[in-house]
Protein backbone atom coordinates (compact mmCIF):
# COMPACT_ATOMS: atom_id res chain seq x y z
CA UNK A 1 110.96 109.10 103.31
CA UNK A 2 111.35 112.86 104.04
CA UNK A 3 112.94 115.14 106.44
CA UNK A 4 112.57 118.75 106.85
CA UNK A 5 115.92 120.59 107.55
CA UNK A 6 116.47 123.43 109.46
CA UNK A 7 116.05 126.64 107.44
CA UNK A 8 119.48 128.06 108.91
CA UNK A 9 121.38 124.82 107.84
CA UNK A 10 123.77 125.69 104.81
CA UNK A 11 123.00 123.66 101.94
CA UNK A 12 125.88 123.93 99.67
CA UNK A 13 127.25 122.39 95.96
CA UNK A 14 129.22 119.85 97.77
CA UNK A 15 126.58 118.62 100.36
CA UNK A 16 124.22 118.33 97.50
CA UNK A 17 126.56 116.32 95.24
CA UNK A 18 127.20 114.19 98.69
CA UNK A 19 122.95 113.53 98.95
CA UNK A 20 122.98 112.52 95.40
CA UNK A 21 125.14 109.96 95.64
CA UNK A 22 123.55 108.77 98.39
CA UNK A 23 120.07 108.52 96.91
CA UNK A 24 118.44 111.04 98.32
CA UNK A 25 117.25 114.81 97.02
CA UNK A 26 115.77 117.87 98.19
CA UNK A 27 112.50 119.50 97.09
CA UNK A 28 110.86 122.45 98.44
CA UNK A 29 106.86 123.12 99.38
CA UNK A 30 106.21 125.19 96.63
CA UNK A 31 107.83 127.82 95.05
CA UNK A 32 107.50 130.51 97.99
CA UNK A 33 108.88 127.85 100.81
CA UNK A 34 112.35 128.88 101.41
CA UNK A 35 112.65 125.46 103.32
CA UNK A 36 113.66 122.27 101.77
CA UNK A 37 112.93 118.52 102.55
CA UNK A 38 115.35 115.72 102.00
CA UNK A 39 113.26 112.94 100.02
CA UNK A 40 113.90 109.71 99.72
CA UNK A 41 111.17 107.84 98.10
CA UNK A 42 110.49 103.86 98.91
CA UNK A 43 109.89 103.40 94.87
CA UNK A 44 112.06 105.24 92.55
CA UNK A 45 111.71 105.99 88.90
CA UNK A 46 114.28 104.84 86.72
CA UNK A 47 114.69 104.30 82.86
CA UNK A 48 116.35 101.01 81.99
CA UNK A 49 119.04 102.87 79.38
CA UNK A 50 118.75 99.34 76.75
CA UNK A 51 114.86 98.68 77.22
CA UNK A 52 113.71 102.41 76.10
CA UNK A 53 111.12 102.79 74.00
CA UNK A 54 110.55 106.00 71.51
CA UNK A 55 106.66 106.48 70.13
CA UNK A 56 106.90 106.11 66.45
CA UNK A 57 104.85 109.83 65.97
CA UNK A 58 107.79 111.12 68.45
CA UNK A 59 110.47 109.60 66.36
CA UNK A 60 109.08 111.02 63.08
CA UNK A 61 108.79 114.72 64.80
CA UNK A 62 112.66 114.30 66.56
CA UNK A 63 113.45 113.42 62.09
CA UNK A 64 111.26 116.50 60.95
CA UNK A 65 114.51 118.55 62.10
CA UNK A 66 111.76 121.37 63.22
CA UNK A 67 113.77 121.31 66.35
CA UNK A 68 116.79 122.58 67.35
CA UNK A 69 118.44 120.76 70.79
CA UNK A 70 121.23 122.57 72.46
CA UNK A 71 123.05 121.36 75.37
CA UNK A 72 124.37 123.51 78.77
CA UNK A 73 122.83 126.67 76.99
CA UNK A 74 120.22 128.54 78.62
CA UNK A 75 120.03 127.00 82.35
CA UNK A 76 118.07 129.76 83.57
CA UNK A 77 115.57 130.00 80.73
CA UNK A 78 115.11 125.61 81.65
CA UNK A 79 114.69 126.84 85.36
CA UNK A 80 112.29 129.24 84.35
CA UNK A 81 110.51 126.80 82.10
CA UNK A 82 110.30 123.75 84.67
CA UNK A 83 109.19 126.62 87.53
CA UNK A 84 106.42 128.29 85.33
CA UNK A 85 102.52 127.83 86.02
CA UNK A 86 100.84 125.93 83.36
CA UNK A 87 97.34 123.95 82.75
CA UNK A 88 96.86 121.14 85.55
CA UNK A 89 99.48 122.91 87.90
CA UNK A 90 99.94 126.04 89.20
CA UNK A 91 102.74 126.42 91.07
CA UNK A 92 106.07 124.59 91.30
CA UNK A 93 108.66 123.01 93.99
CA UNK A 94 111.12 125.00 92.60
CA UNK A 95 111.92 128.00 95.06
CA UNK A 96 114.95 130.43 94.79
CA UNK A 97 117.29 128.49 97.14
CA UNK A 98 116.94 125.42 94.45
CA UNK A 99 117.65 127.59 91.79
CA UNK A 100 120.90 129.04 93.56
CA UNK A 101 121.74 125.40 94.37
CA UNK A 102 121.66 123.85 91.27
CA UNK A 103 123.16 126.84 89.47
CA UNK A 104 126.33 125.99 91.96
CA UNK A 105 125.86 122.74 90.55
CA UNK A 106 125.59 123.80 87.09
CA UNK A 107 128.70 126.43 87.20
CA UNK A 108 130.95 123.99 88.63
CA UNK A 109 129.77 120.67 85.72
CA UNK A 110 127.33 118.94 87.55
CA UNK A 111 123.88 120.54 86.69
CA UNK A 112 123.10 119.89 82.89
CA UNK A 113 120.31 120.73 80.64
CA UNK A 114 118.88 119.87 77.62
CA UNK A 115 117.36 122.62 75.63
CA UNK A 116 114.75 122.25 72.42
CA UNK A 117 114.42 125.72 70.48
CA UNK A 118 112.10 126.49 67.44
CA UNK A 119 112.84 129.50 65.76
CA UNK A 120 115.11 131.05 68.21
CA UNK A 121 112.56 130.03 70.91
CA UNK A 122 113.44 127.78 74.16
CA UNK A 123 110.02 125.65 73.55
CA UNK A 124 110.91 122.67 76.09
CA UNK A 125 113.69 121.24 77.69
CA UNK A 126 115.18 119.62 81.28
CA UNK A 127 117.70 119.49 84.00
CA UNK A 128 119.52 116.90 85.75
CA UNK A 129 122.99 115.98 87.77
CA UNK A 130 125.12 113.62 86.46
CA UNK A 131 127.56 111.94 89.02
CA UNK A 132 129.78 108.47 88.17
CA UNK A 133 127.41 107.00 85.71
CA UNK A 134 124.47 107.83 87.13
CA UNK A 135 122.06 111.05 85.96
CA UNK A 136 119.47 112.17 87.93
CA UNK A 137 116.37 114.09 86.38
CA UNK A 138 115.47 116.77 87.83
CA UNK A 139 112.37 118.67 85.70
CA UNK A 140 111.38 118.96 82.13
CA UNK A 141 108.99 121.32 80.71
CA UNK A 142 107.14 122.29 76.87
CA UNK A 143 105.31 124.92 75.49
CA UNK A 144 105.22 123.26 72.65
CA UNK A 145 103.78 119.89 71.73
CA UNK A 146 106.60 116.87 71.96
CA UNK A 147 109.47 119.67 73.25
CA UNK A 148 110.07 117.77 76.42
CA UNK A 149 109.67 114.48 74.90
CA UNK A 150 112.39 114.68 72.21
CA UNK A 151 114.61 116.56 75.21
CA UNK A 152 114.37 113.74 76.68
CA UNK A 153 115.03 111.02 73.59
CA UNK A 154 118.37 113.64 73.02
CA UNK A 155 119.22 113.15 76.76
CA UNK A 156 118.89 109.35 76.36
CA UNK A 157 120.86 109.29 73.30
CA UNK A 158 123.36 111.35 74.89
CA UNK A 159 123.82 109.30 78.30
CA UNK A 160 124.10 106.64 76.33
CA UNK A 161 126.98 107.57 74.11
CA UNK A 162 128.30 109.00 77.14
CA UNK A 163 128.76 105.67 79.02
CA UNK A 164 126.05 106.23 81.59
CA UNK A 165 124.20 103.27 83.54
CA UNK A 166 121.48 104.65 85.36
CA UNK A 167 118.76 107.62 84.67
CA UNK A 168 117.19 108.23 87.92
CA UNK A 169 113.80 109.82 86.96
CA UNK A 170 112.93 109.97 90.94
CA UNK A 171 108.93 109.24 90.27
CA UNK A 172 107.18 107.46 87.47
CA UNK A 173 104.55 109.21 85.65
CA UNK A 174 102.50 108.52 82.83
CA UNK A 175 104.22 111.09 80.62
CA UNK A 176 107.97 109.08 81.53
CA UNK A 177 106.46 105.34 81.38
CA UNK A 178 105.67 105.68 77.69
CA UNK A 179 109.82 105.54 77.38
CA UNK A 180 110.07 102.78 79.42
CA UNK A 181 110.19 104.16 82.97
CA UNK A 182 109.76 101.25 85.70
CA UNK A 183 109.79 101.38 88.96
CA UNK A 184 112.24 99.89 91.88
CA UNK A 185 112.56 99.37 95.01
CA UNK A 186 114.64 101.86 97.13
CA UNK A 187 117.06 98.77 98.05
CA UNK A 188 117.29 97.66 94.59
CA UNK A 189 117.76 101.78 93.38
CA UNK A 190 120.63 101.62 95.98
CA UNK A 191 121.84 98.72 94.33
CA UNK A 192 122.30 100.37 90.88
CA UNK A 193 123.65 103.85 91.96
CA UNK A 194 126.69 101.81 94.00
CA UNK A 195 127.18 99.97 90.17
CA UNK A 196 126.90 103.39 88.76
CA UNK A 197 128.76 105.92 90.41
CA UNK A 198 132.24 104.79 90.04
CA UNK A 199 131.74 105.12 86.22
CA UNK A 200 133.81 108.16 84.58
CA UNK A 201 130.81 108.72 82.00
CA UNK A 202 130.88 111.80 79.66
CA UNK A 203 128.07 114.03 79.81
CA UNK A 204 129.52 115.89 76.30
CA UNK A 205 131.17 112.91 74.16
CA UNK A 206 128.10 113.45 71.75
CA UNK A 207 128.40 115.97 69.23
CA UNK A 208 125.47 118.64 69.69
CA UNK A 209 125.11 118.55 66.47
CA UNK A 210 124.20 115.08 66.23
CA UNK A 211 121.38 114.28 63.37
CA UNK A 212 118.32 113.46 64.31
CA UNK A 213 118.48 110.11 62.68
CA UNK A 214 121.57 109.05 64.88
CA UNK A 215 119.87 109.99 67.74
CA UNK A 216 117.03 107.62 67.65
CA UNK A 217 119.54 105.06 65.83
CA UNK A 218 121.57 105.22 69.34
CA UNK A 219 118.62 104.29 71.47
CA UNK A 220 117.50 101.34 69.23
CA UNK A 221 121.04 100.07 68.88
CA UNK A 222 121.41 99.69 72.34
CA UNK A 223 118.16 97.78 72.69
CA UNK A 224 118.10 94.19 74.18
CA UNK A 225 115.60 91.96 74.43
């Protein structure tokens, strides 16, 4: 489901938070539309938090310690990153009035990212909002084989530890499925964000300087069968 709004309404922080925790996002065109559509897809992505699955080359790059994962550190380089033409796509949803948005979003402890360096070098990394229990992703990018991979084992790790109940991944692609992203009905989504919300999760209880070990060691500890 989508709607087109009006390109004079006024989109703020608060309206946004207010669409998220009803289920529903915006998106723009492309990255010169300065109009956004509400979507609200009949299937939604979603990554069951104690059924995730890490690739064992992953894991053994994520214990190389080549990378260095920051948290809340560069949101403009992610935005920048997740925007950027690369092979297979050349342009992006992400306009200047998304930016703005989830910059409000950002400033005021909403908006989060998850940042992989190598050698002083943003190389991959994502965005999401976190509301209640519930954190919904937004973009990743990499420049750099496995960057956006282990961002997103480190964001895992770290909504676990957190207390989170729901990742929200909005679509399913091949790239998220390897971790165990399945797919849900839009009644049954609604379902889980309602469990979710009223959570007080904590988007920072994990140490940023977590090691690598512990990171994977989070995710398989919270495994069930």
């Amino acid at each position: 489901m989508t709607s087109r709004d009006d390109i004079a309404t006024d989109i703020t922080a608060q309206v946004l938070i207010k669409a998220y925790s009803c289920g529903i996002f915006p998106m723009a065109e492309s990255a010169e539309d300065t109009t956004l559509y509400w979507i609200e897809p009949e299937h939604r992505g979603i990554v069951p938090l104690n059924k995730v699955h890490i690739p064992r080359r992953l894991a053994r790059s994520i214990r190389s310690s080549a990378f260095d994962v920051r948290v809340d550190n560069d949101y403009d380089g992610v935005l920048d990153g997740c925007a950027a033409s690369r092979p297979g796509r050349r342009s992006t949803w992400i306009n200047e009035r998304i930016r703005n948005l989830y910059r409000d979003l950002y400033e005021l402890g909403y908006c989060h990212t998850v940042e992989v360096w190598h050698e002083e070098k943003l190389v991959g990394g994502l965005y999401g909002v976190a509301l209640g229990g519930a954190f919904f992703g937004e973009s990743m990018f990499s420049t750099m084989r496995d960057a956006s991979k282990i961002a997103m084992v480190y964001l895992i790790a770290r909504l676990i530890s957190g207390g989170y109940q729901l990742l929200d991944t909005q679509f399913v692609t091949e790239h998220l499925r390897q971790f165990g992203t399945v797919e849900v009905e839009r009644k049954d989504f609604h379902v889980l964000l309602e469990k979710a919300l009223p959570i007080e999760a904590e988007f920072h209880k994990l140490a940023v300087d977590t090691p690598a070990q512990l990171i994977t060691d989070i995710i398989k500890d919270h495994r069930t069968l």
